[in-house]
Protein backbone atom coordinates (compact mmCIF):
# COMPACT_ATOMS: atom_id res chain seq x y z
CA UNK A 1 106.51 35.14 195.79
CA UNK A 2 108.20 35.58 192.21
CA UNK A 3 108.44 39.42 192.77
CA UNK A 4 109.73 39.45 195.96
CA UNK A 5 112.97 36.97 195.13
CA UNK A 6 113.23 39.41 191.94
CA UNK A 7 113.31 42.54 194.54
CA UNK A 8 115.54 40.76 196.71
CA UNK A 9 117.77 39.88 193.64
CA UNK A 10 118.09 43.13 192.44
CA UNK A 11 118.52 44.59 195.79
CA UNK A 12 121.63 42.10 196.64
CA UNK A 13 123.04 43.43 192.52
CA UNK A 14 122.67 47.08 193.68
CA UNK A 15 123.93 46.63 197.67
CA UNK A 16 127.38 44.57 196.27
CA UNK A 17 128.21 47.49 193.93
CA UNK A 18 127.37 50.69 196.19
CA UNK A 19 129.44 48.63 198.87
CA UNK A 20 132.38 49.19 196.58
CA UNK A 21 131.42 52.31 195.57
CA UNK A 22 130.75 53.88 198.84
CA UNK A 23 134.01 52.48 200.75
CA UNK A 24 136.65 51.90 198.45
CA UNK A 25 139.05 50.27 201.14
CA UNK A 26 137.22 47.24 200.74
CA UNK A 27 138.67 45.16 198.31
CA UNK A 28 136.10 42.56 195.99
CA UNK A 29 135.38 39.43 197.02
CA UNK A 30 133.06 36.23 196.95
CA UNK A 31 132.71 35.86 200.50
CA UNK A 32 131.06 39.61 201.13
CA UNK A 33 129.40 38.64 197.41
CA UNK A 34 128.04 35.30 198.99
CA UNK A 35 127.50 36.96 202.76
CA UNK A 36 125.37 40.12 200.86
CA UNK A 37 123.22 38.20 198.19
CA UNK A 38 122.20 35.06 201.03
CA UNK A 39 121.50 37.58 203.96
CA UNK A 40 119.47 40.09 201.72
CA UNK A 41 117.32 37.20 199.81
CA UNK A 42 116.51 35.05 203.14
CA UNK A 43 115.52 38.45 205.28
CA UNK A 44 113.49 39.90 202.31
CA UNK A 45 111.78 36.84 201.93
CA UNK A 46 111.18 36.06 205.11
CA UNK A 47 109.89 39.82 205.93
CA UNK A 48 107.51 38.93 203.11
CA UNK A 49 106.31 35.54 204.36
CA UNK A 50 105.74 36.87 207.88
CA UNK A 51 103.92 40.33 207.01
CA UNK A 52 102.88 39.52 203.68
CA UNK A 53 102.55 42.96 201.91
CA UNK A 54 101.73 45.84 204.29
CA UNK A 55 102.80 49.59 205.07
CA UNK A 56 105.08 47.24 208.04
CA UNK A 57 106.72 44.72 205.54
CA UNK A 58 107.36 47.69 202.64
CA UNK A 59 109.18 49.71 205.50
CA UNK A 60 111.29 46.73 206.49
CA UNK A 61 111.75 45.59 203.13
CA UNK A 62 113.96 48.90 202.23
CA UNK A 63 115.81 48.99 205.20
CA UNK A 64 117.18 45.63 205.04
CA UNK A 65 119.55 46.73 201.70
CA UNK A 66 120.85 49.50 203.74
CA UNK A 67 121.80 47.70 207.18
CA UNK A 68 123.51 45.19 205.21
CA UNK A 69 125.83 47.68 203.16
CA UNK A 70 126.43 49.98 206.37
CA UNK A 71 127.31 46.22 208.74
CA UNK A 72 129.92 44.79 205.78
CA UNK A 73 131.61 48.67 205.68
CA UNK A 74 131.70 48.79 209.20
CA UNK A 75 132.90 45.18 209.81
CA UNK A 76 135.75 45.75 207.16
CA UNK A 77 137.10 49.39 208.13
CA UNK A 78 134.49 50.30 211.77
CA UNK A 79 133.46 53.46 209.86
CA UNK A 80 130.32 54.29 209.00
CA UNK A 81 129.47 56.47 206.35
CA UNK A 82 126.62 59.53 206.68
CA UNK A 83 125.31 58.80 203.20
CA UNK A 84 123.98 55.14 203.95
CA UNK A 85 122.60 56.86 207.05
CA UNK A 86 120.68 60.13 205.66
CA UNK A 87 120.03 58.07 202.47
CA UNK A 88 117.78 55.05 204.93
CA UNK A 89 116.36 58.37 207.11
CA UNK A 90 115.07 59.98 203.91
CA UNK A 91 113.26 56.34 202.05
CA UNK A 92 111.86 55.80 205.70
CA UNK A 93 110.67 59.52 206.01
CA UNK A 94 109.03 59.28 202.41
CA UNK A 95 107.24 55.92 203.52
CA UNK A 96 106.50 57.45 207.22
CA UNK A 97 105.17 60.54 205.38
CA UNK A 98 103.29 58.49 202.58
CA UNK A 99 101.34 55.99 204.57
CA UNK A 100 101.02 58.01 207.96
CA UNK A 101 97.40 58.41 207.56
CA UNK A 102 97.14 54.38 206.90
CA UNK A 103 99.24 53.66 209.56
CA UNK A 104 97.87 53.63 213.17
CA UNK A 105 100.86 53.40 214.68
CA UNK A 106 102.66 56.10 212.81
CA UNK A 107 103.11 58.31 216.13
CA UNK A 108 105.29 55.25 217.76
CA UNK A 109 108.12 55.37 214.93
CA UNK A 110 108.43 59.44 215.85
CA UNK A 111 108.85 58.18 219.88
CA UNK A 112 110.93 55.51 218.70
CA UNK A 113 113.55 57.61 216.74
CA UNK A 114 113.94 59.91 219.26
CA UNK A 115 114.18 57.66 222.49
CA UNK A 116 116.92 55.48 220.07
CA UNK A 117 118.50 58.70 219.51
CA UNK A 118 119.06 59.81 222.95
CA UNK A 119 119.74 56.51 224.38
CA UNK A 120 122.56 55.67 222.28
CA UNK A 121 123.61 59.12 222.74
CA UNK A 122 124.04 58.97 226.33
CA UNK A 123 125.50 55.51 226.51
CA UNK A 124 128.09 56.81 223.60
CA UNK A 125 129.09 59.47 226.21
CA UNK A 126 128.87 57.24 229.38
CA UNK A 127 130.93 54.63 227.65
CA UNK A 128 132.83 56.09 224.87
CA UNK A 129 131.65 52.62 223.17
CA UNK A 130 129.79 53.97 220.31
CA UNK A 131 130.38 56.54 217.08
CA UNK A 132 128.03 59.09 215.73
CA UNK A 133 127.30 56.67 213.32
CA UNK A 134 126.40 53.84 216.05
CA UNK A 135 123.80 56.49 217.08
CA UNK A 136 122.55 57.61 213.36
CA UNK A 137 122.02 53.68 212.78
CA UNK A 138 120.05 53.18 216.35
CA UNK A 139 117.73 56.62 215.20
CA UNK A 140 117.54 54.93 211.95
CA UNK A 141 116.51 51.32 213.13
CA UNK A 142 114.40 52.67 215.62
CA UNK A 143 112.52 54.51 213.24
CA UNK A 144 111.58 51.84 211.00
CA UNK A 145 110.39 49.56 213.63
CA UNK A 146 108.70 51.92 215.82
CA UNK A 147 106.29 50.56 218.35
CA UNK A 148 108.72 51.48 220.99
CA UNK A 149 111.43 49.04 220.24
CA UNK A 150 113.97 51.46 220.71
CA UNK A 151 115.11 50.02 223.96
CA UNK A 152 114.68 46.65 223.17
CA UNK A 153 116.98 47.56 220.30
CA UNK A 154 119.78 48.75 222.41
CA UNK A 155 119.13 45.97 225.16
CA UNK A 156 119.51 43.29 222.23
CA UNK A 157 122.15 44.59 220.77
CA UNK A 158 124.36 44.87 223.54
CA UNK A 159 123.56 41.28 224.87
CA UNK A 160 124.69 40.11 221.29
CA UNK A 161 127.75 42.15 221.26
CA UNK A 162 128.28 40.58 224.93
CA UNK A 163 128.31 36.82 223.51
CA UNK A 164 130.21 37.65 220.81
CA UNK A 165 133.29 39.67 223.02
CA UNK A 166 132.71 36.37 225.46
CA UNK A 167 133.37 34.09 222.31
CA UNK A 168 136.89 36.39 221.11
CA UNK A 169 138.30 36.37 224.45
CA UNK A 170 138.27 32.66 224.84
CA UNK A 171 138.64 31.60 221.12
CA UNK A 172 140.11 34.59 219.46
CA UNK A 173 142.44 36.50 222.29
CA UNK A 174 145.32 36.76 220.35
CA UNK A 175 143.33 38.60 217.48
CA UNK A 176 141.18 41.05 219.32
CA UNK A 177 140.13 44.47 218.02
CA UNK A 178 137.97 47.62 217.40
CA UNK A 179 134.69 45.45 217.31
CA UNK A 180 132.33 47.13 214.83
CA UNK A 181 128.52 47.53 216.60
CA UNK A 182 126.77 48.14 213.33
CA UNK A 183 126.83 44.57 212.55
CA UNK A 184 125.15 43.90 216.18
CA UNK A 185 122.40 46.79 215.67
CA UNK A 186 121.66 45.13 212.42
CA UNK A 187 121.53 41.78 213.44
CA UNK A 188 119.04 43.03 216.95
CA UNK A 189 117.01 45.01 213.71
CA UNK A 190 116.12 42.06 211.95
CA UNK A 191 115.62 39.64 215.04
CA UNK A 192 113.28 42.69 216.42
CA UNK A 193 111.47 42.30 212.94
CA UNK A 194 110.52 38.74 212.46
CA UNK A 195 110.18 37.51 216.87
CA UNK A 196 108.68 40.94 217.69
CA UNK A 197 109.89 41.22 221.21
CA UNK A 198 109.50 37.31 222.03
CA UNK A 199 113.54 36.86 222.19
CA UNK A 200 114.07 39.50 224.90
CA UNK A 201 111.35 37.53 226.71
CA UNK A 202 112.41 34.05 226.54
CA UNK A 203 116.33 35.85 227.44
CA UNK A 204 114.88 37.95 230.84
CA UNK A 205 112.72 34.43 231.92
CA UNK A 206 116.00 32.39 232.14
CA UNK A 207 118.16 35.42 233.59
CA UNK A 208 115.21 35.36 236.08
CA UNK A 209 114.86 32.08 236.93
């Protein structure tokens, strides 16, 4: 448990600094400090409690840095930056590649990637809602998770992104904007990883009944 706050640590350090470093329209600050260093720790952890350590937890575990430094640069300026995107693609290809023949389910993060890719694809040119980068995040995402989630992704993303337009329209109307998505993707990524699909569930049961 000692290493794993140690990773997280270090991994909060080195995600503050390349936020900076990355996008330098974002000025300093404790609050992105504070928002960075709590999300990363409590998610890392977490990841670690749940899967303990396994080819599913490693592959989590190094995508959580990058969806947190791609959702504060997208929250701050709604760009997102190719590097944080082909930099998360290549760690999860060397772990894909690396622990393929360990992992059974290897084939469903391939089907994943692909079915996130063209999905947010097609909804980016039905509904003009979402930026190449929006789509390089879903692939991403997708990819790590695998086991089909793609969809789910996208579904649970959306439905967040829903709530929180509902909330700025009735709290927030006179300071509405370009809402970024990344932070919404991010947010469905790491629900995805510690319920599994039991959210979407619980949310289709009410709708239903």
């Amino acid at each position: 448990m000692i290493y794993i706050l140690l990773i997280s640590i270090i991994a909060s350090y080195i995600s503050n600094n390349q936020i900076y470093s990355i996008c330098d329209e974002i000025k300093k600050s404790k609050t992105n400090t504070v928002i960075i260093y709590t999300v990363i720790i409590l998610t890392m952890i977490s990841i670690y409690l749940k899967y303990g350590f396994t080819i599913e937890s490693i592959k989590y575990l190094t995508l959580i840095p990058f969806i947190v430094i791609i959702s504060i640069i997208d929250y701050h300026t709604t760009d997102i930056y190719d590097i944080t995107i082909l930099s998360g693609i290549i760690i999860q290809g060397i772990i894909f590649i690396s622990t393929s023949n360990k992992d059974l389910n290897s084939a469903s993060h391939i089907s994943a990637m692909i079915i996130g890719l063209v999905l947010a694809y097609i909804i980016s040119k039905i509904t003009k809602g979402l930026g190449q980068g929006d789509i390089g995040l879903y692939s991403l995402c997708s990819f790590t998770l695998g086991h089909d989630y793609a969809i789910y992704l996208v579904s649970l993303s959306y439905i967040l992104a829903c709530i929180y337009c509902i909330y700025i329209l009735f709290m927030k109307s006179d300071k509405i904007r370009k809402i970024p998505f990344a932070p919404f993707i991010s947010l469905s990524t790491i629900i995805i990883m510690m319920t599994n699909n039991d959210i979407l569930k619980i949310y289709f049961d009410i709708i239903g009944n």
